[in-house]
Protein backbone atom coordinates (compact mmCIF):
# COMPACT_ATOMS: atom_id res chain seq x y z
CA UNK A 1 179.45 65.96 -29.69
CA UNK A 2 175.89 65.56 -28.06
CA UNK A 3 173.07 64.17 -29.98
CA UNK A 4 169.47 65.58 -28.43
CA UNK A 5 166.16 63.95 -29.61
CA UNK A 6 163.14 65.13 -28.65
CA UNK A 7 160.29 62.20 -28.96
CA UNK A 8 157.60 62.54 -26.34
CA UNK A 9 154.55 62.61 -28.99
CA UNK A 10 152.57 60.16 -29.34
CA UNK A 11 152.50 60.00 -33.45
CA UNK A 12 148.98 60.45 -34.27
CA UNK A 13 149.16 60.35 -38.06
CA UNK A 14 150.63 56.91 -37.82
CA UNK A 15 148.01 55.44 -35.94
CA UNK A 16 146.91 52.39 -35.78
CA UNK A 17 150.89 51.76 -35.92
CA UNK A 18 151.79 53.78 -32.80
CA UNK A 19 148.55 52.95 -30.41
CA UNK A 20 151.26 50.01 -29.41
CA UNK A 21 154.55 51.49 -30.49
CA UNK A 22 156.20 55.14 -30.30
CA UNK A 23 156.77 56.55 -33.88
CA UNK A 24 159.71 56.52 -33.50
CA UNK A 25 160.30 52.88 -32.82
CA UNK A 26 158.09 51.80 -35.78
CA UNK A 27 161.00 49.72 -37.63
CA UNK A 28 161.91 50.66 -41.40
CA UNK A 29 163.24 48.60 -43.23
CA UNK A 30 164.28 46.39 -40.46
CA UNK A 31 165.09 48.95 -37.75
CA UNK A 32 163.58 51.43 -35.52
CA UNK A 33 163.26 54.99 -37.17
CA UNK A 34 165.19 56.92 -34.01
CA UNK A 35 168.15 53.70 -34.50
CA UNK A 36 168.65 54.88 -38.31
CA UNK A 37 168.32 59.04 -37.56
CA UNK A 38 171.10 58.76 -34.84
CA UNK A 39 172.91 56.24 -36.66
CA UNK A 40 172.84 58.86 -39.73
CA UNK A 41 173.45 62.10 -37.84
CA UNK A 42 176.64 60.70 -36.02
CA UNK A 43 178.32 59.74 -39.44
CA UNK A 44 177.53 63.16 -41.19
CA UNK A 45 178.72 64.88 -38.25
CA UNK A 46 182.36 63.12 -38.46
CA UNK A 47 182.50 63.56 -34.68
CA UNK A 48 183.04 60.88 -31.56
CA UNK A 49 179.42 60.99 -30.07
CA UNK A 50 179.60 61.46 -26.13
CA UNK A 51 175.99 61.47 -25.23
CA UNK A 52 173.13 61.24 -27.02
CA UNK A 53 169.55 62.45 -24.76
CA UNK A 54 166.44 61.52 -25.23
CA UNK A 55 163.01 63.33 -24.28
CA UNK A 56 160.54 61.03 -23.93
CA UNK A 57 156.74 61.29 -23.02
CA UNK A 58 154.46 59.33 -20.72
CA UNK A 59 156.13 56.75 -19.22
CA UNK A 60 152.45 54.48 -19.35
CA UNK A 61 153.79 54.54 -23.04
CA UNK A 62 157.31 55.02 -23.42
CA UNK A 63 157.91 52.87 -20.76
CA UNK A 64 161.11 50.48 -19.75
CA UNK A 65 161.73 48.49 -22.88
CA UNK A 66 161.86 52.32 -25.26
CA UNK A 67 164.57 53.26 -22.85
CA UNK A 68 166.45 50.02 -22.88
CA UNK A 69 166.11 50.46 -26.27
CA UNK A 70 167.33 53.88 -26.68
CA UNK A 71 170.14 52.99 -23.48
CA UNK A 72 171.32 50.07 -26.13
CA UNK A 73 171.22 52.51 -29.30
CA UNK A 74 173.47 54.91 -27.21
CA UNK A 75 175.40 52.77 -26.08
CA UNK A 76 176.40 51.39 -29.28
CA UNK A 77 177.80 54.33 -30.46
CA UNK A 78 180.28 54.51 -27.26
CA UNK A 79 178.04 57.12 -25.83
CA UNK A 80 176.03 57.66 -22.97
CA UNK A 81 172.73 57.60 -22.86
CA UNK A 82 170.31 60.45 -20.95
CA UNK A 83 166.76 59.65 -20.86
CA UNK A 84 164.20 62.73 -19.82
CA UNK A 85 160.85 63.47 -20.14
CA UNK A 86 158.18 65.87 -21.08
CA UNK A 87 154.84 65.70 -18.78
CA UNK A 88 153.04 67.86 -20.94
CA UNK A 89 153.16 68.42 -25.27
CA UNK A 90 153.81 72.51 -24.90
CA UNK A 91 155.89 72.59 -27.87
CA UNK A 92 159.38 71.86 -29.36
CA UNK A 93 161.27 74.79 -27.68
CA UNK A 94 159.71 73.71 -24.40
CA UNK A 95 161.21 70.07 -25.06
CA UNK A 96 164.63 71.21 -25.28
CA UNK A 97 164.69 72.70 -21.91
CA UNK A 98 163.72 68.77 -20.55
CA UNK A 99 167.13 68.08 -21.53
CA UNK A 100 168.71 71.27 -20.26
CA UNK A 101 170.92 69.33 -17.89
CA UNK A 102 172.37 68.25 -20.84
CA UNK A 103 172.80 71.18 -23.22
CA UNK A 104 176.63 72.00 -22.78
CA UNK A 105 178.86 71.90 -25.31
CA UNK A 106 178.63 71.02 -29.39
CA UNK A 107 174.91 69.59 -29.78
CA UNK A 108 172.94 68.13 -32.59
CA UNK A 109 168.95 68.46 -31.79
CA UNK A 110 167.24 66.03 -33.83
CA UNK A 111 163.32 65.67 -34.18
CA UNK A 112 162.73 61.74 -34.55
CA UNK A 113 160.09 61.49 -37.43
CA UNK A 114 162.15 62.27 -40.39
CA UNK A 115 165.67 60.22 -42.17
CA UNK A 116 168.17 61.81 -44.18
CA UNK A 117 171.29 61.08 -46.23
CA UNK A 118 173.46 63.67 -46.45
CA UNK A 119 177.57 64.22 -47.35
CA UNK A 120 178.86 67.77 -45.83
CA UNK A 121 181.14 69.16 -43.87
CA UNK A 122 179.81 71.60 -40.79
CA UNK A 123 180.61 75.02 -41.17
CA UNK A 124 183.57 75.78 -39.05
CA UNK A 125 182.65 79.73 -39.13
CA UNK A 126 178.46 78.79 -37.97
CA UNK A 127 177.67 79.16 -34.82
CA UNK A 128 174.89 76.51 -35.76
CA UNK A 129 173.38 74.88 -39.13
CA UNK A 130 170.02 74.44 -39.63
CA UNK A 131 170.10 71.58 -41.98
CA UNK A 132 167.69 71.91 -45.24
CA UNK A 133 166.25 69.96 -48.50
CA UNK A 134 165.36 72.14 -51.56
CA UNK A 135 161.63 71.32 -52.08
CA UNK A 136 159.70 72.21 -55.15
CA UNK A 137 156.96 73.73 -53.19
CA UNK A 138 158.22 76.10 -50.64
CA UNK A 139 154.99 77.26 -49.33
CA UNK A 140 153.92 74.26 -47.84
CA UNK A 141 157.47 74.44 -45.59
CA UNK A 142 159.07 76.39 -43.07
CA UNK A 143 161.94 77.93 -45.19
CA UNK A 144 165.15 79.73 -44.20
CA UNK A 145 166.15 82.98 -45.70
CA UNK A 146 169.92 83.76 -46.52
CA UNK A 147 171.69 87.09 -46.96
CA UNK A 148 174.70 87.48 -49.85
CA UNK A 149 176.75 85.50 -47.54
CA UNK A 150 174.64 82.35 -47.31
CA UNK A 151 174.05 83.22 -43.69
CA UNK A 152 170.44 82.57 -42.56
CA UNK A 153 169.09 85.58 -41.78
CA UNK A 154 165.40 84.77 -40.81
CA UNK A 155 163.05 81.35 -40.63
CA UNK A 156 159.57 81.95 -42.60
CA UNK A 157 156.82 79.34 -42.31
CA UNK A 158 154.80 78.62 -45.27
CA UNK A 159 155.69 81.67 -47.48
CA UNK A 160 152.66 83.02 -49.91
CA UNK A 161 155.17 84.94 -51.57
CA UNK A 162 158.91 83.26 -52.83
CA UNK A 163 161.76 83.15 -49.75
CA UNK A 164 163.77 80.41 -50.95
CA UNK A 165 163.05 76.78 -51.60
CA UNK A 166 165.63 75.42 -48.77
CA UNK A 167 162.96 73.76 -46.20
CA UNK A 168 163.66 73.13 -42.79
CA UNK A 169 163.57 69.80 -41.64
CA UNK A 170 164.00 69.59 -38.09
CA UNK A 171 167.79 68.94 -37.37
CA UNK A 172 170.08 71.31 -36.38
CA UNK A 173 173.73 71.71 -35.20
CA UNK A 174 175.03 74.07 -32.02
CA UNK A 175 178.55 75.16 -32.13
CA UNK A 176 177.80 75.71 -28.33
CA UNK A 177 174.08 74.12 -27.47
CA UNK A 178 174.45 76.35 -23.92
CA UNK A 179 173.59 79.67 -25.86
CA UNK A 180 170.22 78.00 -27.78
CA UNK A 181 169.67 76.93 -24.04
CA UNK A 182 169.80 80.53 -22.39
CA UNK A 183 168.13 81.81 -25.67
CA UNK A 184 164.92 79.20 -24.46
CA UNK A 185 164.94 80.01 -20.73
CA UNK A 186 164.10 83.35 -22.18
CA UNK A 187 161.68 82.25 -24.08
CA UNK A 188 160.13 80.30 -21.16
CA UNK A 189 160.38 82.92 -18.69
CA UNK A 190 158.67 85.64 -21.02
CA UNK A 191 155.89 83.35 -22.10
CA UNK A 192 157.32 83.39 -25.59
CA UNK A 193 154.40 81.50 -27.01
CA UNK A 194 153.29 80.85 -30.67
CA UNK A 195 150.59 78.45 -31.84
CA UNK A 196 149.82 77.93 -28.33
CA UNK A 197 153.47 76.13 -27.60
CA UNK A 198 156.63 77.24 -26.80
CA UNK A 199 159.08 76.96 -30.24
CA UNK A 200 162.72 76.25 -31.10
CA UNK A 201 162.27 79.13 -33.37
CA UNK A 202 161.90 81.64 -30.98
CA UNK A 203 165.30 80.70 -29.58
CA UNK A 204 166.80 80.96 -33.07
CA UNK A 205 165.70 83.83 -33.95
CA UNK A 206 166.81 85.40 -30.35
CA UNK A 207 170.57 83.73 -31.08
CA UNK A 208 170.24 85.62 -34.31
CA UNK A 209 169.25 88.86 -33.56
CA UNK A 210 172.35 88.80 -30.73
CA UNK A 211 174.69 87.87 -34.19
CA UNK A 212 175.10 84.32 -34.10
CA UNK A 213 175.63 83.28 -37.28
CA UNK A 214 173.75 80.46 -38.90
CA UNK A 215 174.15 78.22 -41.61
CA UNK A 216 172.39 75.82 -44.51
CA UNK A 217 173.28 72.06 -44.56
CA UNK A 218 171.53 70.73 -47.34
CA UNK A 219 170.93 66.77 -46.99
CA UNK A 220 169.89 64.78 -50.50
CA UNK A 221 167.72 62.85 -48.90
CA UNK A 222 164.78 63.92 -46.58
CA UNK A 223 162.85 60.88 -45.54
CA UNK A 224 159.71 61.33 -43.41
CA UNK A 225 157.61 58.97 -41.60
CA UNK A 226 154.82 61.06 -40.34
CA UNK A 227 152.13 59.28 -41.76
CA UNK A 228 151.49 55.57 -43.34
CA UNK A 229 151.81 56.92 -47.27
CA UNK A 230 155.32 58.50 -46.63
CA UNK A 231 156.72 55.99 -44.38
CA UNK A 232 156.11 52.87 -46.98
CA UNK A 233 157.74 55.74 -49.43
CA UNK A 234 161.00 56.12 -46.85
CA UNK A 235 161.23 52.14 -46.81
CA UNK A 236 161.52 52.18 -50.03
CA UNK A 237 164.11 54.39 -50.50
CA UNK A 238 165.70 53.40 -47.50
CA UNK A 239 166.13 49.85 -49.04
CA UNK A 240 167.33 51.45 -52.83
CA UNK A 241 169.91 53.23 -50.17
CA UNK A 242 171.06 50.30 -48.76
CA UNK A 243 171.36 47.99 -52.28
CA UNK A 244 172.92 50.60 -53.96
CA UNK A 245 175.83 50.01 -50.77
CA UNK A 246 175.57 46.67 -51.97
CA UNK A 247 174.02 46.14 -48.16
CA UNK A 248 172.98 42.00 -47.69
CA UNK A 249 169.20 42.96 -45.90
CA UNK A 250 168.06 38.92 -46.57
CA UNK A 251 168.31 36.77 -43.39
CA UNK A 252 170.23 33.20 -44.43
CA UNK A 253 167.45 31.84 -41.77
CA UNK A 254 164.39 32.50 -44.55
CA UNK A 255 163.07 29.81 -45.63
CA UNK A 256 161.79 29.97 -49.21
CA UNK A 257 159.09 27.07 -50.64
CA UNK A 258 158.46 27.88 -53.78
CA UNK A 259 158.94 31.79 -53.54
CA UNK A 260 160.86 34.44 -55.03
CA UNK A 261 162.07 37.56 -53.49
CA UNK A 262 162.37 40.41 -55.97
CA UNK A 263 164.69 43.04 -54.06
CA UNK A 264 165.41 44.98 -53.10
CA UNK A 265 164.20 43.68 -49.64
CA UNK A 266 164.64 43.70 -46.38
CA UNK A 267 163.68 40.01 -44.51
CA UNK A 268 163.99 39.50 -40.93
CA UNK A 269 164.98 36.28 -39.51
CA UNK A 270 163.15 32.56 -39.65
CA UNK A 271 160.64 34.10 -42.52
CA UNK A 272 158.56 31.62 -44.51
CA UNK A 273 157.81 32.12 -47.56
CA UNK A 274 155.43 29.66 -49.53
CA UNK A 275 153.69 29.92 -53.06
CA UNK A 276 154.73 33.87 -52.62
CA UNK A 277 156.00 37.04 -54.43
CA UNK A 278 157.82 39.54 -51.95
CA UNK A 279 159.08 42.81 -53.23
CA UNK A 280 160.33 45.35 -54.72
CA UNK A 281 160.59 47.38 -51.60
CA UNK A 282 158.91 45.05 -49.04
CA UNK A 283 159.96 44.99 -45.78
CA UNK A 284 159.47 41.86 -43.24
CA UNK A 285 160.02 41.40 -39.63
CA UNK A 286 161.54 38.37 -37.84
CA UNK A 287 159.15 34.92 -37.91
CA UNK A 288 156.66 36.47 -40.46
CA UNK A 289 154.61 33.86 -42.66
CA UNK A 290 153.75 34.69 -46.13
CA UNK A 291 151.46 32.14 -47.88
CA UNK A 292 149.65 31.76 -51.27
CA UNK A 293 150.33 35.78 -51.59
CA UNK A 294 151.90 38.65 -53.94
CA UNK A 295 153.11 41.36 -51.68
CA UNK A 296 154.70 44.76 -52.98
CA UNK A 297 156.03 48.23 -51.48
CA UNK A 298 154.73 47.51 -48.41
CA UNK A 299 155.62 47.38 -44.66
CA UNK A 300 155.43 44.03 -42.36
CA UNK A 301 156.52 43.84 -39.04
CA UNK A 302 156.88 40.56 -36.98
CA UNK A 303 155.00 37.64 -36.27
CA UNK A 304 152.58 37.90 -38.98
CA UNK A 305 150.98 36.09 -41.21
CA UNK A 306 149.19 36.81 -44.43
CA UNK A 307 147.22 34.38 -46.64
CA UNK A 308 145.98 34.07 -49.92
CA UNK A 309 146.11 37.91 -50.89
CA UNK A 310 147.60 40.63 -52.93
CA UNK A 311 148.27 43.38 -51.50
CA UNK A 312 150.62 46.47 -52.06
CA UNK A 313 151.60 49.83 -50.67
CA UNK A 314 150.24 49.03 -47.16
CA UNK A 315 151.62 49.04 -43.77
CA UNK A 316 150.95 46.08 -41.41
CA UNK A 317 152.06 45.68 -38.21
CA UNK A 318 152.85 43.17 -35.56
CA UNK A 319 151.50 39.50 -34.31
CA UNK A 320 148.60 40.32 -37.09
CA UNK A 321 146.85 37.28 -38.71
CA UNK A 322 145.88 38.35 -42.34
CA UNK A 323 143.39 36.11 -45.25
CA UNK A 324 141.54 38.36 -46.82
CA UNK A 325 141.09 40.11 -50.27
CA UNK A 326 143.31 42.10 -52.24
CA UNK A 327 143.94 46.02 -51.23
CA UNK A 328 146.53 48.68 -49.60
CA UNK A 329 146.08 47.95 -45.76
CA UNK A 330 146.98 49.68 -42.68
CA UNK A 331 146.58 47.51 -40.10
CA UNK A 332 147.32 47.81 -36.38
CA UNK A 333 149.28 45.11 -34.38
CA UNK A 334 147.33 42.44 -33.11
CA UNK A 335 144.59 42.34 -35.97
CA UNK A 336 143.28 39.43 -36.55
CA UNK A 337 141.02 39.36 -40.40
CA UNK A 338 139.02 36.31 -42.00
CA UNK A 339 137.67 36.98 -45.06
């Protein structure tokens, strides 16, 4: 099995986080998103992991340390690590093909913004699964539609009028990955284009209307992290995940003075704590200082230190130096406020 995972954007809606950091390296709950989604995808699937590709951007910005990173995360799973990249941001179909040297065989293509926890067994009769969350509001989704068989039978984006409720949320599973890749080249060399960008979807619905048949994976959990709101959200659950696995996220290295930690939490290692209140659903990275300070549902990474505040439901992120008054912050690394 062959994890793909397109990442070459540059994460916008999480700025000022990613101005410093690719999305998809912004740690939750202790570690980077793209470490938890692959993590996640290869125990669902139940299979050994042989590869696991990457498509990465600009190398100005996803530069040596991402793809030691990524080499590491790889490797970890006993698989090897491909690194490509995508000069240009001409759509999601279009960074598939980056990787086409690797699209042989079973595949999982992954888009690295979003977690899940999920419990199924793939289809052994699909010749892919496009893996969904029921959603209350279905028009503001890409949906699937299914036939009396279950089979998907056509991919709708943001119905007006009721197609299902199963959303699609960017992972998907190729009995044979080679056929989605000839379905693409297709699309590429017939300037298949929609919203100005070449789309995974057109592929699909090629291998579809030459009878592949596709399937529904529904996950429980569909975590994104594509702005600052949902991301503190997907810590959060991400840490009631992890406690209710009875998972120890505390370092024995934190030092508490006159602190209490109300979990669940995660705490990186050689955090101080003094005259504070951390949690529920805090996250801190490694030598963070907390001081004279209530913090709650928030999001710290490392090396930073906040005084004499309260704050809660905010997102702060590395090497930042924090007094100030009490509010939900999103803060950039490497701010320094006084006030």
């Amino acid at each position: 099995m062959k994890i793909i995972v397109p990442m070459a954007g540059r994460g916008s809606r999480l700025r000022p986080h990613t101005l410093t950091v690719p999305k998809p390296l912004v740690p939750v709950a202790g570690q980077p998103i793209v470490h938890r989604l692959v993590k996640d995808i290869a125990e669902v699937v139940k299979s050994p992991i042989e590869e696991v590709a990457f498509v990465l951007g600009d190398p100005a910005f996803f530069g040596e340390d991402v793809v030691e990173s990524l080499t590491e995360l790889a490797e970890g799973l006993g698989a090897k690590a491909s690194i490509y990249r995508q000069d240009e941001p001409l759509g999601t179909g279009h960074a598939i093909m980056c990787a086409k040297e690797s699209l042989s065989g079973p595949a999982v293509i992954a888009y690295a913004d979003t977690l899940i926890q999920a419990e199924f067994d793939l289809d052994p009769q699909a010749d892919a699964v496009i893996w969904t969350k029921q959603v209350d509001n279905p028009s503001a989704y890409g949906v699937v539609q299914l036939n009396e068989r279950d089979e998907i039978t056509e991919l709708v984006e943001k119905p007006q009028e009721f197609v299902s409720d199963q959303a699609v949320i960017g992972i998907y599973y190729f009995k044979e990955v080679q056929v989605l890749k000839d379905a693409l080249q297709h699309v590429l060399d017939n300037d298949i284009i929609n919203g100005g960008e070449y789309q995974i979807n057109d592929g699909i619905k090629r291998m579809m209307a030459h009878g592949k048949v596709f399937k529904t994976g529904t996950v429980e959990q569909w975590m994104d992290c594509g702005n600052k709101k949902v991301t503190v959200q997907t810590n959060a659950q991400v840490l009631d995940n992890e406690a209710a696995k009875g998972m120890n996220t505390i370092a024995e290295s934190v030092v508490l003075n006159n602190a209490t930690i109300i979990p669940p939490c995660f705490i990186g290692e050689n955090v101080q704590l003094t005259n504070a209140v951390v949690g529920p659903h805090v996250s801190l990275g490694a030598n963070t200082v907390i001081e004279n300070s209530v913090v709650r549902n928030s999001i710290v990474q490392h090396e930073t230190k906040i005084t004499n505040t309260v704050i809660a439901d905010s997102m702060i992120g590395s090497k930042v130096q924090y007094n100030g008054l009490a509010r939900d912050l999103s803060l950039g690394d490497y701010t320094s406020i006084d006030e």
